[in-house]
Protein backbone atom coordinates (compact mmCIF):
# COMPACT_ATOMS: atom_id res chain seq x y z
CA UNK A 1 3.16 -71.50 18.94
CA UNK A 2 2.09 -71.28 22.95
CA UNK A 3 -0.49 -72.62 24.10
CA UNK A 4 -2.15 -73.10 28.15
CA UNK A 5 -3.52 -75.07 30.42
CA UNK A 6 -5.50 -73.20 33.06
CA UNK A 7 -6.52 -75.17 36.40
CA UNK A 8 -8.69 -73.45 38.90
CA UNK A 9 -7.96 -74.48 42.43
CA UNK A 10 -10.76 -71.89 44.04
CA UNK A 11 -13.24 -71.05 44.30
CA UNK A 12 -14.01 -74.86 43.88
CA UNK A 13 -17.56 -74.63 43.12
CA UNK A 14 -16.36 -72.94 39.31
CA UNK A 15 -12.99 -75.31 38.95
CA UNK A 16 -15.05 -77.41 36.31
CA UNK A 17 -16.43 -74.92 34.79
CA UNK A 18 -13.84 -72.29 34.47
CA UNK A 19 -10.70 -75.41 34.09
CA UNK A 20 -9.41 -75.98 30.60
CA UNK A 21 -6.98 -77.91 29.16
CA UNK A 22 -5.21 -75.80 26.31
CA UNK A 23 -6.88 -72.05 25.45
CA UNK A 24 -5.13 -69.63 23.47
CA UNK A 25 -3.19 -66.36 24.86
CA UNK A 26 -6.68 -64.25 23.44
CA UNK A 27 -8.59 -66.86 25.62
CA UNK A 28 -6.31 -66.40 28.65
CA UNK A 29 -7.20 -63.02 28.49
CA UNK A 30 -10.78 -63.44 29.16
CA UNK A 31 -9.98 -65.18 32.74
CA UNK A 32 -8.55 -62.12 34.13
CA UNK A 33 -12.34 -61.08 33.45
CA UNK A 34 -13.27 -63.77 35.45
CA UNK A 35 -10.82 -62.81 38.17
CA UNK A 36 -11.97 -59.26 38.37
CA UNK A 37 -15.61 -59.94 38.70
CA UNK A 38 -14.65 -62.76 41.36
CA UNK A 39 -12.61 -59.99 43.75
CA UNK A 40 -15.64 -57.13 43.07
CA UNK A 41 -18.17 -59.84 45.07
CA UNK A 42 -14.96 -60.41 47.67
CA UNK A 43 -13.98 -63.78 46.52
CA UNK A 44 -10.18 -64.71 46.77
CA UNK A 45 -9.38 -66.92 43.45
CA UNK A 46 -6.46 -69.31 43.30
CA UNK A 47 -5.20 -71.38 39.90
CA UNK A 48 -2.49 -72.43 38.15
CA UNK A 49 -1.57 -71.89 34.61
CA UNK A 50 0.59 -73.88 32.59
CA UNK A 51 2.79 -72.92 29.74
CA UNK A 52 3.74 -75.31 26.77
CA UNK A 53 5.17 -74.90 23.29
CA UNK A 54 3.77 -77.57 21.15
CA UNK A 55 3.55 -80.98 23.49
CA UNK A 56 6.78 -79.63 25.84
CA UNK A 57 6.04 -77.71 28.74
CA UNK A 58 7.95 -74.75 29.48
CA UNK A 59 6.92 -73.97 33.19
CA UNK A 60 3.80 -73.14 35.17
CA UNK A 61 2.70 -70.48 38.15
CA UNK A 62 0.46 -70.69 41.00
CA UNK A 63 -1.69 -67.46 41.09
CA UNK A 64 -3.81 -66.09 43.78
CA UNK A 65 -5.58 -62.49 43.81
CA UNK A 66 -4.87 -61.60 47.06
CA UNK A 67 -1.24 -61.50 46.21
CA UNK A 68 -0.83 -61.21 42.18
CA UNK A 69 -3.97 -59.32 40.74
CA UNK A 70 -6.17 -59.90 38.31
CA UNK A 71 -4.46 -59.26 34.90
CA UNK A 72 -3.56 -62.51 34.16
CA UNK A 73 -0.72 -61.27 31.68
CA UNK A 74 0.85 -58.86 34.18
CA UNK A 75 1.19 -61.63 36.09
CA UNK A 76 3.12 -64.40 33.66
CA UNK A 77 5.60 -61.32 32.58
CA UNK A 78 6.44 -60.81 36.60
CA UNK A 79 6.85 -64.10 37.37
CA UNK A 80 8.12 -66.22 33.56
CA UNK A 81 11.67 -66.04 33.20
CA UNK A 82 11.91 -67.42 29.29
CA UNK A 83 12.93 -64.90 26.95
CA UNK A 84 11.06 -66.22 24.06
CA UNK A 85 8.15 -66.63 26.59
CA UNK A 86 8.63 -62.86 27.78
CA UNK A 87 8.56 -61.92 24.07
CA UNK A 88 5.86 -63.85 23.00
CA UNK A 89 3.40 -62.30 25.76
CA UNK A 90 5.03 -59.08 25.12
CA UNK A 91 4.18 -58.94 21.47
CA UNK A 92 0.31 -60.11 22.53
CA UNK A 93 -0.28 -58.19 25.37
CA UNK A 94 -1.89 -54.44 23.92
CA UNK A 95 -3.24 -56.79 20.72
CA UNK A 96 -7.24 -56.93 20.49
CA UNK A 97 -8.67 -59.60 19.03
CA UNK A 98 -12.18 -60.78 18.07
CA UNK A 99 -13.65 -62.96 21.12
CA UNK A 100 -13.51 -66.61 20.35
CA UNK A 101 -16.43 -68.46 21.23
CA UNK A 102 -15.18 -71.27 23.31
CA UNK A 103 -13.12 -67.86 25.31
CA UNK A 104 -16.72 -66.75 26.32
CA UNK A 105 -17.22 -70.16 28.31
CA UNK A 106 -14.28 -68.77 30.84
CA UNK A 107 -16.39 -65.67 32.20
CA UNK A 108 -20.01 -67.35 31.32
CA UNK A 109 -19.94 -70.90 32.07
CA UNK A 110 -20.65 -69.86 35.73
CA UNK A 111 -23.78 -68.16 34.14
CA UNK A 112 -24.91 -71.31 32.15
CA UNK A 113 -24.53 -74.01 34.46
CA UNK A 114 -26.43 -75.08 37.13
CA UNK A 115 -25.09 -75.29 40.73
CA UNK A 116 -22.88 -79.24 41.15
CA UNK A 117 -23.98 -81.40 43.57
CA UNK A 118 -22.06 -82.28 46.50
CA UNK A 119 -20.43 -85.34 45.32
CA UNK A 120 -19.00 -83.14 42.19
CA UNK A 121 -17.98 -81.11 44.94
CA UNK A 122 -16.05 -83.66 46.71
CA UNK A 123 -14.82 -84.91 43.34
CA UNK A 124 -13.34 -81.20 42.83
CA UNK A 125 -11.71 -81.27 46.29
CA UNK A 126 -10.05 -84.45 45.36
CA UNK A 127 -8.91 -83.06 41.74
CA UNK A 128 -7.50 -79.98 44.06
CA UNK A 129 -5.27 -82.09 45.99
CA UNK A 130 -3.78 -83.99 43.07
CA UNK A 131 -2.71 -80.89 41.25
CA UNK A 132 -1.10 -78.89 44.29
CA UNK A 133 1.83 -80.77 44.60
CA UNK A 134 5.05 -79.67 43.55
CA UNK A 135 6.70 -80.14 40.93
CA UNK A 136 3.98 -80.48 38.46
CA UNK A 137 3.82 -83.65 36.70
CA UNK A 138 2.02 -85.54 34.24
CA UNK A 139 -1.18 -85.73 36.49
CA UNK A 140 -2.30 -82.63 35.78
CA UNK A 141 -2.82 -83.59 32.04
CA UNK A 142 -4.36 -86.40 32.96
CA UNK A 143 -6.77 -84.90 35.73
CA UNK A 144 -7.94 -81.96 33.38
CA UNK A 145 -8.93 -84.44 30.65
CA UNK A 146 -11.32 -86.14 33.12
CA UNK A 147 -12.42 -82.41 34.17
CA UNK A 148 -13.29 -81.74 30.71
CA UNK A 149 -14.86 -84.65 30.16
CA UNK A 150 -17.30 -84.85 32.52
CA UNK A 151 -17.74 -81.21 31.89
CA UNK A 152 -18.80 -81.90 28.38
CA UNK A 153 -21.17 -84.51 28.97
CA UNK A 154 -23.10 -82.11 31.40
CA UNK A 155 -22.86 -79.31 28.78
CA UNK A 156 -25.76 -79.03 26.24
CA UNK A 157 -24.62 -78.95 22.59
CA UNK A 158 -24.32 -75.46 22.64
CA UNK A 159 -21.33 -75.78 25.47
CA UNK A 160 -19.72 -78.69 22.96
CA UNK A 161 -19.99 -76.37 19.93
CA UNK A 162 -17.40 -74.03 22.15
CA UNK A 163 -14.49 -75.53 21.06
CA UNK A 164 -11.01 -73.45 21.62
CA UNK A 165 -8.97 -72.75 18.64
CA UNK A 166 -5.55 -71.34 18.00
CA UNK A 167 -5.72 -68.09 16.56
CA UNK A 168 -3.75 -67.48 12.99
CA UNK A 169 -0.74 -64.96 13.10
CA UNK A 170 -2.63 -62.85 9.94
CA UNK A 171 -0.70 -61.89 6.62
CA UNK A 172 -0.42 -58.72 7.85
CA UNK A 173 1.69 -59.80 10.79
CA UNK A 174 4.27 -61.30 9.14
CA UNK A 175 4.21 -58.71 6.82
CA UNK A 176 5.22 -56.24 9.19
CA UNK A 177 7.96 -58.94 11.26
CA UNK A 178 9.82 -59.38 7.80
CA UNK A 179 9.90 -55.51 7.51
CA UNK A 180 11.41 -55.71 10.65
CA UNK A 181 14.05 -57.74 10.25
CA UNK A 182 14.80 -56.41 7.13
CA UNK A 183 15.34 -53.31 8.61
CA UNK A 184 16.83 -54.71 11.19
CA UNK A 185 19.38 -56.07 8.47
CA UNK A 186 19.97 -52.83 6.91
CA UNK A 187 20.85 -51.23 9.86
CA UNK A 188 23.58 -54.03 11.32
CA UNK A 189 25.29 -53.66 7.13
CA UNK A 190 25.38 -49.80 7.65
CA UNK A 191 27.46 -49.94 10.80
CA UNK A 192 29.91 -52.92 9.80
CA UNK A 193 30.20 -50.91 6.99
CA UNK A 194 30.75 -47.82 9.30
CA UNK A 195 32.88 -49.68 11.29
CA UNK A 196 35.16 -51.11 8.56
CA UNK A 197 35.66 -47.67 7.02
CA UNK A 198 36.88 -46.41 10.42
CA UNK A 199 39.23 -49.12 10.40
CA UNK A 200 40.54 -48.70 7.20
CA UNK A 201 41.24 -45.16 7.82
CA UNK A 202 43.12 -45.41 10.91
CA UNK A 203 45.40 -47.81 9.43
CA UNK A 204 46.01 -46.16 6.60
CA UNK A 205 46.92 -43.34 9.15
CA UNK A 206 48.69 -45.28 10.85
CA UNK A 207 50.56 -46.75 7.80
CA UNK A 208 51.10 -43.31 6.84
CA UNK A 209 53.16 -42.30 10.04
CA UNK A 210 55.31 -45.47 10.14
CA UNK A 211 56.11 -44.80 6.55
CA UNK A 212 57.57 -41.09 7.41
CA UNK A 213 59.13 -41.87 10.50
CA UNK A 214 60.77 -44.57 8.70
CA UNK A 215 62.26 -42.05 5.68
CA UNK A 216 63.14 -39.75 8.39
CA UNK A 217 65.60 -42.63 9.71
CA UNK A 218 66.40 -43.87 6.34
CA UNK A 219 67.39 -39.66 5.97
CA UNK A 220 68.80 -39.87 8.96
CA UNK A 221 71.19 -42.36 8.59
CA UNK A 222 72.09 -41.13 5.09
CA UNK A 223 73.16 -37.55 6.36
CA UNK A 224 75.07 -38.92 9.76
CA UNK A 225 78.86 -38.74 8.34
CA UNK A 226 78.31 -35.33 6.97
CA UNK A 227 76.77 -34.37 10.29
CA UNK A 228 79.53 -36.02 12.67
CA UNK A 229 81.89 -34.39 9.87
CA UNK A 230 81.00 -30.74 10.19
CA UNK A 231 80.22 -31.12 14.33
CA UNK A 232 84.02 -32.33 14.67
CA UNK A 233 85.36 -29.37 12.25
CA UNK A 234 82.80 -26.38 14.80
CA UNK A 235 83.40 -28.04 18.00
CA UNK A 236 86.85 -27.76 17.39
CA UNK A 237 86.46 -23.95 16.46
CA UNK A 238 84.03 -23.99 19.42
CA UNK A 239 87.14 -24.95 21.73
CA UNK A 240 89.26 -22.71 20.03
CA UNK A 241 92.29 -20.57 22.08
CA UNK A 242 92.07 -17.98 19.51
CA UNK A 243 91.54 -14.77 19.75
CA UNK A 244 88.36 -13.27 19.62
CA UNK A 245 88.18 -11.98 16.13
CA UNK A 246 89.80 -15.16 14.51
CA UNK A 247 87.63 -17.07 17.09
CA UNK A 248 84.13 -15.82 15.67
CA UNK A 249 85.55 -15.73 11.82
CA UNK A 250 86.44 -19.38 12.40
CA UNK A 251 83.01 -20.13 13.66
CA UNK A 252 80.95 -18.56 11.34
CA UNK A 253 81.96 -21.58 8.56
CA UNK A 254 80.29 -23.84 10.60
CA UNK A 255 77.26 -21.88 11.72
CA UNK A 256 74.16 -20.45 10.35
CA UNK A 257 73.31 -17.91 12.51
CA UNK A 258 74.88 -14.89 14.09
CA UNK A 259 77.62 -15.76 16.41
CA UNK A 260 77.87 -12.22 18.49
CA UNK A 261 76.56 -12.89 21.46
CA UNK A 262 77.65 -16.50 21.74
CA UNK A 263 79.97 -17.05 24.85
CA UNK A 264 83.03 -18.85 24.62
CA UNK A 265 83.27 -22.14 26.66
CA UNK A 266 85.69 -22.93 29.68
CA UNK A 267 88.19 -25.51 29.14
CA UNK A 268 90.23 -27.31 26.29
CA UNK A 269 88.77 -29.77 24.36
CA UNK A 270 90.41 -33.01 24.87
CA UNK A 271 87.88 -35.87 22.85
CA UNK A 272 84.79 -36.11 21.70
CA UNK A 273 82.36 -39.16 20.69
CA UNK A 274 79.11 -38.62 18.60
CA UNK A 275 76.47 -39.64 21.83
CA UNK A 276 72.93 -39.05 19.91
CA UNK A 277 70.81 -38.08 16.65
CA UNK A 278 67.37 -36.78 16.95
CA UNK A 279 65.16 -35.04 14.54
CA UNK A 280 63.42 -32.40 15.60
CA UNK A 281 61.01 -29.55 14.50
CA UNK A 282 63.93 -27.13 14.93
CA UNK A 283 66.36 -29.30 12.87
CA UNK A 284 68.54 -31.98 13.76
CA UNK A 285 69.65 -32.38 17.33
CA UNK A 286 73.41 -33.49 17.58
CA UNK A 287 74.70 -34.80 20.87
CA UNK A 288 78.53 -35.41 22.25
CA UNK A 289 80.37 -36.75 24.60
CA UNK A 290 83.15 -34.70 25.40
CA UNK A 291 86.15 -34.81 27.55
CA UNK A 292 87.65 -31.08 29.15
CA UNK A 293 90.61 -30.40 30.68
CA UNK A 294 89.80 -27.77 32.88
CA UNK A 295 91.56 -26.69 36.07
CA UNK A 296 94.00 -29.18 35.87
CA UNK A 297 91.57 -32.17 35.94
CA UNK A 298 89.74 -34.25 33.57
CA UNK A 299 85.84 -33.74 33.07
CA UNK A 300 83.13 -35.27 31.16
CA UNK A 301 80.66 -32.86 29.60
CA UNK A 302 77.61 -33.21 27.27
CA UNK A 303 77.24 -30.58 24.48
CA UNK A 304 73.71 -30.38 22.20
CA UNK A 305 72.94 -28.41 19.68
CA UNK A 306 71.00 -28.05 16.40
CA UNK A 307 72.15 -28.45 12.65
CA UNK A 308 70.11 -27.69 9.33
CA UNK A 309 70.71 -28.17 5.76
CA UNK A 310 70.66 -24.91 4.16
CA UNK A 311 71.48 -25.05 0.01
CA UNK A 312 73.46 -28.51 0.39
CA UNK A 313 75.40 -27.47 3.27
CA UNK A 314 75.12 -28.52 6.87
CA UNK A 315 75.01 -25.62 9.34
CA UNK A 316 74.78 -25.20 13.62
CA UNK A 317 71.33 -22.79 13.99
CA UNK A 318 71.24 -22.64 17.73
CA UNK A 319 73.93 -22.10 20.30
CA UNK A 320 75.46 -25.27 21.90
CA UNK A 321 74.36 -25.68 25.54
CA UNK A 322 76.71 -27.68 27.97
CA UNK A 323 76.20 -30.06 30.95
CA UNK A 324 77.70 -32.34 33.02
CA UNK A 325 77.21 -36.09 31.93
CA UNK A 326 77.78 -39.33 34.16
CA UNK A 327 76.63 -42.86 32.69
């Protein structure tokens, strides 16, 4: 739980009254009550508060209204850079609270006490000095406890019965934090659950793809000889010097698909040397290498074409297309 230490450097005339040495956040709130009514009569107020968590102190600010304002909480979320700091004045800045009795001394104890005398006011000046030097140390504790007490030997009993206490977080608060978090909770499970659904799914799909393209290899590999078989026996009758009737009656063993309008290639077919397999969504694409005669010299031509396996037999469904091929 938070706690402060408020230390007001001017005007000096108040810095024993208004000075404490730990108030609560509701308490804190009151002093920005203070600072308001202070810049309505045109008086410029300067202090410092202090931050702690238990007995450690977490940091401190020098505030002035002619620069920061008067809403003492504005100002520690501008200027604190702690997140748990940030959330804790977050979380108790729109809250309303019941005013603690000892938080009514901030704004009134101007109102209840009589003017100091001049030698308080030169002990003031001196408690000033000690506590504006940077960093803050140890001094200030030390300094504020002899503010308070001389404060509350000057008070009547009334002032002493003002003592400041740290409010309770109610029932209902933590009520409504575990809710939270338990929501919270629910919320994180549904989308690792989300998330691990996703990913079970895509690898399945992915699983799924490897597995197929791997039985289209295995398939693959399985129907090569009979492929390279039957593309020897039609390239051969591709090559052919026969006539044209014998020429298309030769063909039409190998092929699955009407043969008219084929033309005949150039050349006399010399070798050939199985270059590529691919399957394809038309079928099985069959590559060569082959070597022409043609014109008296030697040439190296690529010839592709398409092969399906119609009732157990292994036909050519498009019409070979030719190209030249260099490595």
């Amino acid at each position: 739980m938070f706690y402060f230490t408020l230390l007001l450097l001017e005007p000096k005339r108040d810095q024993e009254k208004i000075s404490r040495e730990k108030i609560s956040i509701d308490e804190l709130k009151q002093f920005s009550k203070y600072l308001e009514e202070q810049t309505t009569k045109g008086i410029p107020v300067k202090a410092r508060i202090s931050i702690y968590e238990e007995e450690t102190k977490k940091g401190s600010i020098a505030l002035s209204t002619n620069r920061d304002g008067t809403d003492v909480l504005e100002i520690l979320l501008a200027r604190v850079s702690q997140p748990e700091i940030l959330r804790y004045l977050a979380e108790n800045r729109g809250k309303q609270s019941s005013l603690p009795t000892s938080s009514k001394g901030i704004v009134d104890a101007q109102k209840e006490e009589p003017e100091q005398s001049f030698q308080e006011d030169q002990e003031v000046y001196h408690t000033k000095g000690l506590i504006e030097s940077e960093p803050i140390s140890e001094e200030e504790h030390h300094e504020l406890s002899g503010q308070n007490t001389r404060r509350n030997t000057k008070k009547s009993t009334k002032t002493l019965s003002k003592q400041i206490s740290t409010p309770r977080v109610s029932t209902t608060e933590w009520k409504n934090k575990s809710i939270l978090i338990l929501a919270g909770l629910v919320v994180l499970l549904f989308l690792l659950n989300g998330f691990l659904f996703w990913k079970q799914a895509t690898l399945a799909n992915k699983l799924e793809a490897w597995q197929t393209k791997a039985e289209k290899a295995v398939t693959l590999v399985e129907k090569q000889p009979k492929i390279d078989t039957t593309s020897r026996f039609f390239l051969a009758s591709y090559f052919s010097q026969a006539k044209e009737a014998p020429y298309k009656e030769g063909l039409k063993k190998f092929v699955g698909t009407s043969v008219e309008k084929w033309e005949r290639p150039s050349g006399e077919l010399n070798s050939m040397f199985l270059y590529e397999i691919n399957e394809e969504k038309k079928g099985t694409e069959v590559n060569y290498i082959l070597t022409i005669s043609e014109e008296k010299t030697t040439k190296i031509k690529k010839i592709s074409f398409h092969m399906k396996e119609k009732e157990g037999t292994i036909l050519v469904v498009s019409q070979p297309k030719i190209e030249d091929f260099s490595w």
